[in-house]
Protein backbone atom coordinates (compact mmCIF):
# COMPACT_ATOMS: atom_id res chain seq x y z
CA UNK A 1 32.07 -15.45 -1.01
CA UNK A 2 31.74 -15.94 -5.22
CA UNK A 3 28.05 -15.69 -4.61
CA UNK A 4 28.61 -11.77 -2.87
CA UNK A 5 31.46 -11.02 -5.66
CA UNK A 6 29.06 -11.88 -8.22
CA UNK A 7 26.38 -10.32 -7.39
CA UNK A 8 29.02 -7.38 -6.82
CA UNK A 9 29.89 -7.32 -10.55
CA UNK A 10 26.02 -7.58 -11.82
CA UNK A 11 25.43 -4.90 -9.35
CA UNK A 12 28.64 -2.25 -10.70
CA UNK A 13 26.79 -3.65 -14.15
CA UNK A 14 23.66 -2.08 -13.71
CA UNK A 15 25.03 0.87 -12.81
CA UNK A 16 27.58 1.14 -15.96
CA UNK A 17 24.05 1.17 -17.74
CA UNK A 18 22.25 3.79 -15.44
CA UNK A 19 25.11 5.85 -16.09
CA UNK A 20 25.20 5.21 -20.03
CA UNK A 21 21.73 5.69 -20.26
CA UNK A 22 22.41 9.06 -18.71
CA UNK A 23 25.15 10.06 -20.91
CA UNK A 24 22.70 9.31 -23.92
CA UNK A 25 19.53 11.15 -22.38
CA UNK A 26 21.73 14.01 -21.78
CA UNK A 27 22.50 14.28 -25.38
CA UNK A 28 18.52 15.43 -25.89
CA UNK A 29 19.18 18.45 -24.34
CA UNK A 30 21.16 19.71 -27.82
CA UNK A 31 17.84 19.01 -29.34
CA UNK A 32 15.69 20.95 -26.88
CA UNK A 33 14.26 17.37 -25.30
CA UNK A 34 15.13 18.01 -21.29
CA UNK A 35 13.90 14.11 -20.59
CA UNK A 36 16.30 12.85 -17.41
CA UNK A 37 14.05 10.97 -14.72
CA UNK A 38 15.10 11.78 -11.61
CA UNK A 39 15.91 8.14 -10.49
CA UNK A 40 18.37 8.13 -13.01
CA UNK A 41 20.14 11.73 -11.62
CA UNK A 42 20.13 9.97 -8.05
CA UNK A 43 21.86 7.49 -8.35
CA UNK A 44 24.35 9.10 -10.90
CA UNK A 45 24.87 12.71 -9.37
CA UNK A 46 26.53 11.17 -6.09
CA UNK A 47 29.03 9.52 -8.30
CA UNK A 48 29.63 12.41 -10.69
CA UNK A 49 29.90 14.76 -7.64
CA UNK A 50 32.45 12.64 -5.69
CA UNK A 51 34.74 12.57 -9.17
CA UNK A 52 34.39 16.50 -9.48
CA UNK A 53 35.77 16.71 -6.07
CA UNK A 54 38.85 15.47 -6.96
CA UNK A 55 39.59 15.58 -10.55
CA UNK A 56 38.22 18.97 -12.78
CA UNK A 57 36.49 16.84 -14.65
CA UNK A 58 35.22 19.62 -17.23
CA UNK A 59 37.41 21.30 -20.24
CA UNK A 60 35.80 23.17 -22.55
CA UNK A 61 32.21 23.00 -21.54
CA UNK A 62 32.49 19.27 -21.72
CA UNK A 63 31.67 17.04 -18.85
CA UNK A 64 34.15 14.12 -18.20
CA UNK A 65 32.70 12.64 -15.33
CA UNK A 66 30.95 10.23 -16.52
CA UNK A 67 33.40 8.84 -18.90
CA UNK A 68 35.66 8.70 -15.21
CA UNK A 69 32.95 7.12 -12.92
CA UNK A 70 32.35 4.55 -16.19
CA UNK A 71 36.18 3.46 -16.29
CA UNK A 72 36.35 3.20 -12.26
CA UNK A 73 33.13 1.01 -12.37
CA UNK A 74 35.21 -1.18 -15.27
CA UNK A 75 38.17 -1.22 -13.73
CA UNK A 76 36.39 -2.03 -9.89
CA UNK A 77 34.79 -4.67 -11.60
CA UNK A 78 37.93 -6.66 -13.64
CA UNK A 79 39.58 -6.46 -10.19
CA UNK A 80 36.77 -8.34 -8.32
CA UNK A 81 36.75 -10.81 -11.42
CA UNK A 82 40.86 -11.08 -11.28
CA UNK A 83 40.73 -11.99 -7.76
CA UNK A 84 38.03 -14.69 -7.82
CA UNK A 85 38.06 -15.73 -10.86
CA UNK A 86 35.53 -18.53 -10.22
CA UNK A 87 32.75 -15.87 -10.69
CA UNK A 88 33.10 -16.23 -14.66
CA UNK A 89 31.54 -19.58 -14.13
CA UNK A 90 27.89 -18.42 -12.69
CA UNK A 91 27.68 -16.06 -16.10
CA UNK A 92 25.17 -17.70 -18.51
CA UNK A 93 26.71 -18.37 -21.47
């Protein structure tokens, strides 16, 4: 069962960084550079959509969703490592 949890965590990992790389290749578009691979928008758009169904997640022309699905992802991930917290120990130090 810590093997599953952990590979949980590195899993919600790798998609904290999917969705921070997004965040930061969205930021090209104020420049006029429209460079988003379209791996990156599938697996982030599902996430982004489900928070704009339930929270208006934009104010001002400024997209929030992200900064929501990151904190979820955080917060999904401390829980899994507060209940088993035997998972810390498989982390390379």
């Amino acid at each position: 069962m810590t093997l599953f949890l952990f590979s949980l965590v590195i899993f919600l990992s790798l998609i904290q960084w999917v969705v921070f790389i997004d965040v930061i290749l969205s930021w090209g578009t104020l420049f006029g550079i429209n460079f988003r691979p379209r791996f990156i928008g599938s697996i982030t758009l599902p996430l982004y959509e489900t928070v704009r169904k339930f929270i208006p997640s934009t104010f001002s022309g400024i997209d929030f969703a992200p900064i929501i699905v990151f904190i979820a992802i955080e917060f999904l991930a401390k829980l899994i490592i507060t209940l088993d917290p035997w998972i810390l120990g498989l982390f390379p130090r």
